[in-house]
Protein backbone atom coordinates (compact mmCIF):
# COMPACT_ATOMS: atom_id res chain seq x y z
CA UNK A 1 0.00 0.00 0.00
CA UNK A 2 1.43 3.59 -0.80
CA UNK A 3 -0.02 4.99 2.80
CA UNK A 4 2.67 4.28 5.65
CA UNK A 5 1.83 1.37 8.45
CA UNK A 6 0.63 4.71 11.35
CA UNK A 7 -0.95 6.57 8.37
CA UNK A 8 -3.12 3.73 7.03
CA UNK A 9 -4.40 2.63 10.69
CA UNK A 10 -5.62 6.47 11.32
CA UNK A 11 -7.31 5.97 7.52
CA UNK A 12 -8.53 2.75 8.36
CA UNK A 13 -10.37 3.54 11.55
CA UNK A 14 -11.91 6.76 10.04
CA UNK A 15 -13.47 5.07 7.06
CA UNK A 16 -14.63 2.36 9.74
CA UNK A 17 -16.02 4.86 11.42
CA UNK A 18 -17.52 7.16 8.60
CA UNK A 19 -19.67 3.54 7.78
CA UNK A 20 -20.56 2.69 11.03
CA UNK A 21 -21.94 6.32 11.54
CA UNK A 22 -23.62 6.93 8.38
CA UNK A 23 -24.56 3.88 7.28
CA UNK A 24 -22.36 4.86 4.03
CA UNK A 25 -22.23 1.25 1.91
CA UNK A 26 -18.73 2.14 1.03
CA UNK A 27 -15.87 4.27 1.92
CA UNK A 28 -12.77 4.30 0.96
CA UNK A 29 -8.95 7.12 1.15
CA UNK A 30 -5.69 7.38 0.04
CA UNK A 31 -2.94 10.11 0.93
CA UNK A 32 -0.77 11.91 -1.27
CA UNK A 33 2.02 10.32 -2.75
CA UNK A 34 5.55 12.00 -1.32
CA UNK A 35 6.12 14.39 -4.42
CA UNK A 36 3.49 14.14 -6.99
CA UNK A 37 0.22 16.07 -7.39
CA UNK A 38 -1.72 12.50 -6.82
CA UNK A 39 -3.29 10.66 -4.73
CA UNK A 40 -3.20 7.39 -4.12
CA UNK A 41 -6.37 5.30 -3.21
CA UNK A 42 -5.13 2.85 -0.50
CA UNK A 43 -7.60 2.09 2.17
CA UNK A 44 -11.03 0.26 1.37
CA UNK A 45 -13.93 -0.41 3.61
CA UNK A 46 -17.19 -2.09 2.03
CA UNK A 47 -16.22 -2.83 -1.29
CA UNK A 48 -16.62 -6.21 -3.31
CA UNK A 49 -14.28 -5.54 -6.13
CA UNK A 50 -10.88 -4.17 -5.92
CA UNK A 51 -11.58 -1.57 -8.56
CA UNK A 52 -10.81 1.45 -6.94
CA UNK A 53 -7.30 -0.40 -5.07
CA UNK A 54 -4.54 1.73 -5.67
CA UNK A 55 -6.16 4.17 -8.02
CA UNK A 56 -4.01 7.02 -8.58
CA UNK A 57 -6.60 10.55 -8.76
CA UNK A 58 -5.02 13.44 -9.93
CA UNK A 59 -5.37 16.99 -8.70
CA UNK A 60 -8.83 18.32 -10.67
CA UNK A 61 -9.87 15.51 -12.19
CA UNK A 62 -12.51 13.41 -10.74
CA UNK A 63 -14.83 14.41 -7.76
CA UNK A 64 -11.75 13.93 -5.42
CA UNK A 65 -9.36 15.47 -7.89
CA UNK A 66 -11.83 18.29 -7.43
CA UNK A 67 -11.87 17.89 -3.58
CA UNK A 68 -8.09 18.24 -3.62
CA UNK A 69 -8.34 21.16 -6.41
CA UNK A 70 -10.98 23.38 -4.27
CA UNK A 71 -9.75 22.11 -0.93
CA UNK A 72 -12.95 21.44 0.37
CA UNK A 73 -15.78 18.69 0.84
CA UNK A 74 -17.56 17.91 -2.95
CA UNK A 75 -20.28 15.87 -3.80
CA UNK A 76 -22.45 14.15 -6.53
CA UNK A 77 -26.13 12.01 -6.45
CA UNK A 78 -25.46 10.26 -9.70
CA UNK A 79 -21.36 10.24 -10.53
CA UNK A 80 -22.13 8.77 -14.02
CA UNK A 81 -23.82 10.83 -15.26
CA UNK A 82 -22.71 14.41 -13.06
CA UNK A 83 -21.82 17.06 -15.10
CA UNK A 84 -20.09 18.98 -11.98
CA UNK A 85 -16.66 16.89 -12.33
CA UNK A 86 -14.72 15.49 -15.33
CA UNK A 87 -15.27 11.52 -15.62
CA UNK A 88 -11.15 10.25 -15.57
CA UNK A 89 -12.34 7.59 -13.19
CA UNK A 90 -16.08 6.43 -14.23
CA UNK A 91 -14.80 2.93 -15.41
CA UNK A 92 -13.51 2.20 -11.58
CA UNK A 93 -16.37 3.86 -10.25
CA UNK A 94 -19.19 2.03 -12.27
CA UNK A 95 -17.01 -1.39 -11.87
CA UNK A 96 -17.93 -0.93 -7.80
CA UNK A 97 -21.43 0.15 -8.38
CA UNK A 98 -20.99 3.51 -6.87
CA UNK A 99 -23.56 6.57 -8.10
CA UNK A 100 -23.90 9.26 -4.92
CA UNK A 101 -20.37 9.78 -4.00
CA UNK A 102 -18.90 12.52 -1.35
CA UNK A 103 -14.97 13.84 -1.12
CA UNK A 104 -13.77 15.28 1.60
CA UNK A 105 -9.99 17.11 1.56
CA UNK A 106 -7.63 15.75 4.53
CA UNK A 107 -5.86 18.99 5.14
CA UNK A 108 -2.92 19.59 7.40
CA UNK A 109 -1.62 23.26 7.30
CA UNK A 110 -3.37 24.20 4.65
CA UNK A 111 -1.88 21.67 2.16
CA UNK A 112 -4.20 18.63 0.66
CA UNK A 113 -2.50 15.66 2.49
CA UNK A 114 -5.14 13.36 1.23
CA UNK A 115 -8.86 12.53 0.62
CA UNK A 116 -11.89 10.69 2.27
CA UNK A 117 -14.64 8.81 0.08
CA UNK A 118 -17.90 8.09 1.18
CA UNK A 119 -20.54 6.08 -1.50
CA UNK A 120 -23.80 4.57 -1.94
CA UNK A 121 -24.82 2.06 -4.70
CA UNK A 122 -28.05 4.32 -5.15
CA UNK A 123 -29.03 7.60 -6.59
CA UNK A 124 -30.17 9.47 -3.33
CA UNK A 125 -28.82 12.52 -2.13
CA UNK A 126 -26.15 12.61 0.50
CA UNK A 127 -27.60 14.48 3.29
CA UNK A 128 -25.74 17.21 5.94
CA UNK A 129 -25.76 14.59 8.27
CA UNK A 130 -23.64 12.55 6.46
CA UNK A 131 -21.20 14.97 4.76
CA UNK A 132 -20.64 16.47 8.19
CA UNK A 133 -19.75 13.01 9.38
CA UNK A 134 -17.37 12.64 6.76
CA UNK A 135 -15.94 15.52 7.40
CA UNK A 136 -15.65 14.88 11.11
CA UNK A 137 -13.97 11.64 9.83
CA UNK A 138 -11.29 13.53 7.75
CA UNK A 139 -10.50 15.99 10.45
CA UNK A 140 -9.39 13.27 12.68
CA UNK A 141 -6.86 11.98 9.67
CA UNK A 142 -5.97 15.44 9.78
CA UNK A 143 -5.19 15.40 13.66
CA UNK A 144 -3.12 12.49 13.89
CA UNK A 145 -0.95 13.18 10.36
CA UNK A 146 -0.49 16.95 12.68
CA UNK A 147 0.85 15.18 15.46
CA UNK A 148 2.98 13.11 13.84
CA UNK A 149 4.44 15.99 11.67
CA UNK A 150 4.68 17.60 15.05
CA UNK A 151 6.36 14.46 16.24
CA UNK A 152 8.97 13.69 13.78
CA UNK A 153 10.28 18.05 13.64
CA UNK A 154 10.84 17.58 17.34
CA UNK A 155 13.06 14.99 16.29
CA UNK A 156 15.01 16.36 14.10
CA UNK A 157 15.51 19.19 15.87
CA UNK A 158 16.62 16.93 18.53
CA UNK A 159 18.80 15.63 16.42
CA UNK A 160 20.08 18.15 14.18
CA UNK A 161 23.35 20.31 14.34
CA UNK A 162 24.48 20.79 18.20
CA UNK A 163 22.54 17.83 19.41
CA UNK A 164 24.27 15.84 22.08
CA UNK A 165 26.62 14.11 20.36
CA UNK A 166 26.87 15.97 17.19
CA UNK A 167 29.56 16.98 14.78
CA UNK A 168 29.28 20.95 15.42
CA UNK A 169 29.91 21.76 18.97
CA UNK A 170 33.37 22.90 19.13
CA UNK A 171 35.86 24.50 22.33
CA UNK A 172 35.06 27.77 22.22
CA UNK A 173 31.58 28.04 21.56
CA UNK A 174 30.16 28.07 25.11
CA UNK A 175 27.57 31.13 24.29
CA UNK A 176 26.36 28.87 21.41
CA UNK A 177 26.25 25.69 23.45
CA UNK A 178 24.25 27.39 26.01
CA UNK A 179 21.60 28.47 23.67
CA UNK A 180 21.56 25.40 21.96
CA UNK A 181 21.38 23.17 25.34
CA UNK A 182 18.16 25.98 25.68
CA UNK A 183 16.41 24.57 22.67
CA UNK A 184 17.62 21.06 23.40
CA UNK A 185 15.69 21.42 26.36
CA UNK A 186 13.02 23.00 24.65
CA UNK A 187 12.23 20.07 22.23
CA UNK A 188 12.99 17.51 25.19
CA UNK A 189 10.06 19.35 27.49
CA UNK A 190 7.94 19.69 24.06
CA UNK A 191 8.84 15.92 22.82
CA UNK A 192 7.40 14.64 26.03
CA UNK A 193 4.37 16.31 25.88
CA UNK A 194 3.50 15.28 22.26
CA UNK A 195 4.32 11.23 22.97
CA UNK A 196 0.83 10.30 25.41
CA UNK A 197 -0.86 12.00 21.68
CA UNK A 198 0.99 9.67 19.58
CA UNK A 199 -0.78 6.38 18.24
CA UNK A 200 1.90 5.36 16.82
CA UNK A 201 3.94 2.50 19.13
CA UNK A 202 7.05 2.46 17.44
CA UNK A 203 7.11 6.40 16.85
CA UNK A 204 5.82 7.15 20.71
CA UNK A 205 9.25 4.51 21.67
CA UNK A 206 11.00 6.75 19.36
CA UNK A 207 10.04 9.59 20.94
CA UNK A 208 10.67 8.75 24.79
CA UNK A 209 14.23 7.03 23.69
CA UNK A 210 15.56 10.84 22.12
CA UNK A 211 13.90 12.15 25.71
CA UNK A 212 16.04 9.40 27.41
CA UNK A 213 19.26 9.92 25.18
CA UNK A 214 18.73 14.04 25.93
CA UNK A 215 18.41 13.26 29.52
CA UNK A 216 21.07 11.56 29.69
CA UNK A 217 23.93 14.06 27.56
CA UNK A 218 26.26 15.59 29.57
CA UNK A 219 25.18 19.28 29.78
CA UNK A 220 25.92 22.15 31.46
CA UNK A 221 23.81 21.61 34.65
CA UNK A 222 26.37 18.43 34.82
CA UNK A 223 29.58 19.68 34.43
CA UNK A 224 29.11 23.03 36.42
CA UNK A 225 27.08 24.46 39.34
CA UNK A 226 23.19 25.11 38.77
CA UNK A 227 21.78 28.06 36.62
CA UNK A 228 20.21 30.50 38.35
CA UNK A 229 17.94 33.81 37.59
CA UNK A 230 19.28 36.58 36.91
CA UNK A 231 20.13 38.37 40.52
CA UNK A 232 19.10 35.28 42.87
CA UNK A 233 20.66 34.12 45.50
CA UNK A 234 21.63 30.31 46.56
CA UNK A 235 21.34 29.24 50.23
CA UNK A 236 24.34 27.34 51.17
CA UNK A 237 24.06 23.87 51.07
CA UNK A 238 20.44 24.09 49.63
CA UNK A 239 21.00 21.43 46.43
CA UNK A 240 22.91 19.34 49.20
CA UNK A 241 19.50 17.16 49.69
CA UNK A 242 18.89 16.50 46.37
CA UNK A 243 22.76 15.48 45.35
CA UNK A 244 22.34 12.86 48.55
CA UNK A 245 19.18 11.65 47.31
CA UNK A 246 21.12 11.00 43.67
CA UNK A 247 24.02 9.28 45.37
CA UNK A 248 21.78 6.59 46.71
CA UNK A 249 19.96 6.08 43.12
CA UNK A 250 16.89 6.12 44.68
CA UNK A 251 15.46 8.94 42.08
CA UNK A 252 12.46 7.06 40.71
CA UNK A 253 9.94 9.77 38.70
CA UNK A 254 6.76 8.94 37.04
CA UNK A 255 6.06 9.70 33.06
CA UNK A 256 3.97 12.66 34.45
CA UNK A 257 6.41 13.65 37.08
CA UNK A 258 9.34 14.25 34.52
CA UNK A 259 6.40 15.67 31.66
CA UNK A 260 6.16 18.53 34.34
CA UNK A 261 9.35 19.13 35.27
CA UNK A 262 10.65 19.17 31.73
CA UNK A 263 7.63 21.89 31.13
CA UNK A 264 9.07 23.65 34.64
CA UNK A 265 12.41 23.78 33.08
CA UNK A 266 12.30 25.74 30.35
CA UNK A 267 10.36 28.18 32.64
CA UNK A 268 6.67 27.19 31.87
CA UNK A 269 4.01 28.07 35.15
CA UNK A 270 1.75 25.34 36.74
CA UNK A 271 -1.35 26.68 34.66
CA UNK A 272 1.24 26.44 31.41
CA UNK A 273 2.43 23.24 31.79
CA UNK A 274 -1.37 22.02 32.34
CA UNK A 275 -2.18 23.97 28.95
CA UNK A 276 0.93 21.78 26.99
CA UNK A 277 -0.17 18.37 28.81
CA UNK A 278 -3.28 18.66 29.05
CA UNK A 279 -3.91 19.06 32.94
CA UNK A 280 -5.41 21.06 35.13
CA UNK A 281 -3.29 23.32 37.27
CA UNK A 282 -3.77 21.96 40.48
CA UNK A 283 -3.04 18.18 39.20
CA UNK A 284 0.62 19.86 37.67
CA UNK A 285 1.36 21.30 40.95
CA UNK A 286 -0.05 17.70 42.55
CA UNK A 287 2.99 16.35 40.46
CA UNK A 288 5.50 18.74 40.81
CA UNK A 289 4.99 18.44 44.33
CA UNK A 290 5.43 14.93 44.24
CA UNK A 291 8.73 14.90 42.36
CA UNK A 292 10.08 17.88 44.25
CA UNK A 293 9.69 15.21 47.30
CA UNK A 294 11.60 12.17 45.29
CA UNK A 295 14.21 14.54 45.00
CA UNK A 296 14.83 16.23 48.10
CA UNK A 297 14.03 19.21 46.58
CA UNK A 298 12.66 22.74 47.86
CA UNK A 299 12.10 25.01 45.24
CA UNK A 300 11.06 24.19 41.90
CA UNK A 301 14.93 25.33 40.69
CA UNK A 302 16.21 22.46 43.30
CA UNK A 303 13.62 20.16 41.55
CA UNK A 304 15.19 20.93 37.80
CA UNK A 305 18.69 21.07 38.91
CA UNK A 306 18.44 18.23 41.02
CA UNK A 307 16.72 16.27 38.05
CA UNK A 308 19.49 17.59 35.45
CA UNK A 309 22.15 16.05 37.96
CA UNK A 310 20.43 13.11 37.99
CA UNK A 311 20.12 12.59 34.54
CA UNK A 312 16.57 12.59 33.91
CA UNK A 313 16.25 16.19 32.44
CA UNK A 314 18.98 17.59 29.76
């Protein structure tokens, strides 16, 4: 199939679900193909021939074609005989048994990513009930091909020039480390946050490794004394706790424990981490509070550093 493995299961369960919903006889998708104007029919739900398998429908021609074209939902009763769209595809179409026929643009940042079909082997009109449906159906394609989009930049920013590991850091270049340990811990913090929305099991592992492999770089809260505002002022002895706690290896955080303090670190409040994970307020400050105890910590600053020390934060 030209859709990917993740991309094809999203595809799947919305056509499942466009059927179940509607009572559609047949629905079938494809996505674009990776540098052509096309897309490629790949997923099929209800149908008894494999006529429309791997049909290739061009930008404008076609009722999806004209989906794609128009970037929004199109529709005909009779597809045959329509004189609203150009008939490229009849032969498929008529070898399935398909008249009323609704398109539906999957659209991810304003670019056609691919399109939903929904059919009936009769003549009647395709009601709002339906085409909203349908659409409801494409905009959840459109929310998990986001994510992973989402999913795989964090990654190569991650990854990219500077990364732990990587072939550009040079002596000398401390000002430029720092800023790029900054959005290191950026994409850690925002990587974490995206993986609970990821469907994917190979790409959410994927995802938490990099966190793990980020965590576990030697940055600067390792290899010199704890960052600190600008103007603030460390007790004596006040990170002593937290390096104890560390010595024993006893630092055991939840998933959600290190999601918050990775938002905490790159100076998000309560009420902002709750906004990137998802949680209310009170339940980030539940958690914070929580970790802040596993680590011996005081402040939320203890918490981070302490965390950074012990290798679970970059």
């Amino acid at each position: 199939m030209a859709t990917g493995g993740a991309e094809a299961v999203e595809m799947r369960g919305a056509l499942m679900r466009l059927r179940r919903e509607t009572g559609l006889a047949v629905a079938f998708g494809g996505l674009v193909e990776p540098g052509r104007a096309q897309v490629r029919i790949s997923e099929l739900n209800g149908t008894t021939t494999a006529a429309l398998s791997a049909l290739a429908v061009s930008s404008g021609n076609g009722l999806g074609g004209k989906a794609v074209a128009l970037v929004r939902p199109c529709a005909v009763t009779d597809y045959s005989s329509s004189r609203r769209i150009s008939h490229e595809y009849d032969v498929a179409v008529a070898a399935e048994g398909l008249r009323s026929v609704l398109a539906v643009p999957v659209v991810v940042r304003r670019r056609v990513r691919g399109v939903l079909y929904g059919a009936l082997r009769s003549a009647h009109p395709l009601g709002d009930r339906t085409l909203s449906a349908a659409v409801e159906a494409a905009r959840d394609v459109e929310q998990s091909l986001a994510v992973r989009d989402e999913a795989y930049g964090l990654l190569a920013a991650a990854r990219g020039p500077g990364a732990p590991g990587g072939s550009e850091r040079h002596p000398g270049a401390h000002g430029a480390e720092g800023a790029v340990w900054e959005r290191l811990r950026e994409a850690h913090g925002a990587l974490r946050a995206l993986a609970p929305r990821v469907m994917d099991p190979a790409l959410r592992a994927e995802l938490l490794s990099v966190c793990e492999t980020l965590a576990a770089s030697p940055g600067p809260a390792r290899s010199a004394g704890p960052a600190q505002p600008p103007g603030s002022v460390q007790p004596p002895g006040s990170f002593q706790s937290a390096r104890s706690f560390h010595a024993a290896g006893q630092v055991r955080l939840t998933p959600r424990e290190l999601d918050v303090l990775s938002c905490v670190a790159v100076g998000r409040t309560n009420a902002g981490a709750g906004e990137r994970l998802g949680l209310r307020a009170e339940t980030v400050k539940a958690y914070l509070r929580s970790a802040m105890r596993k680590l011996g910590a005081h402040t939320r600053l203890e918490a981070v550093v302490a965390a950074r020390r012990a290798g679970l934060l970059p």
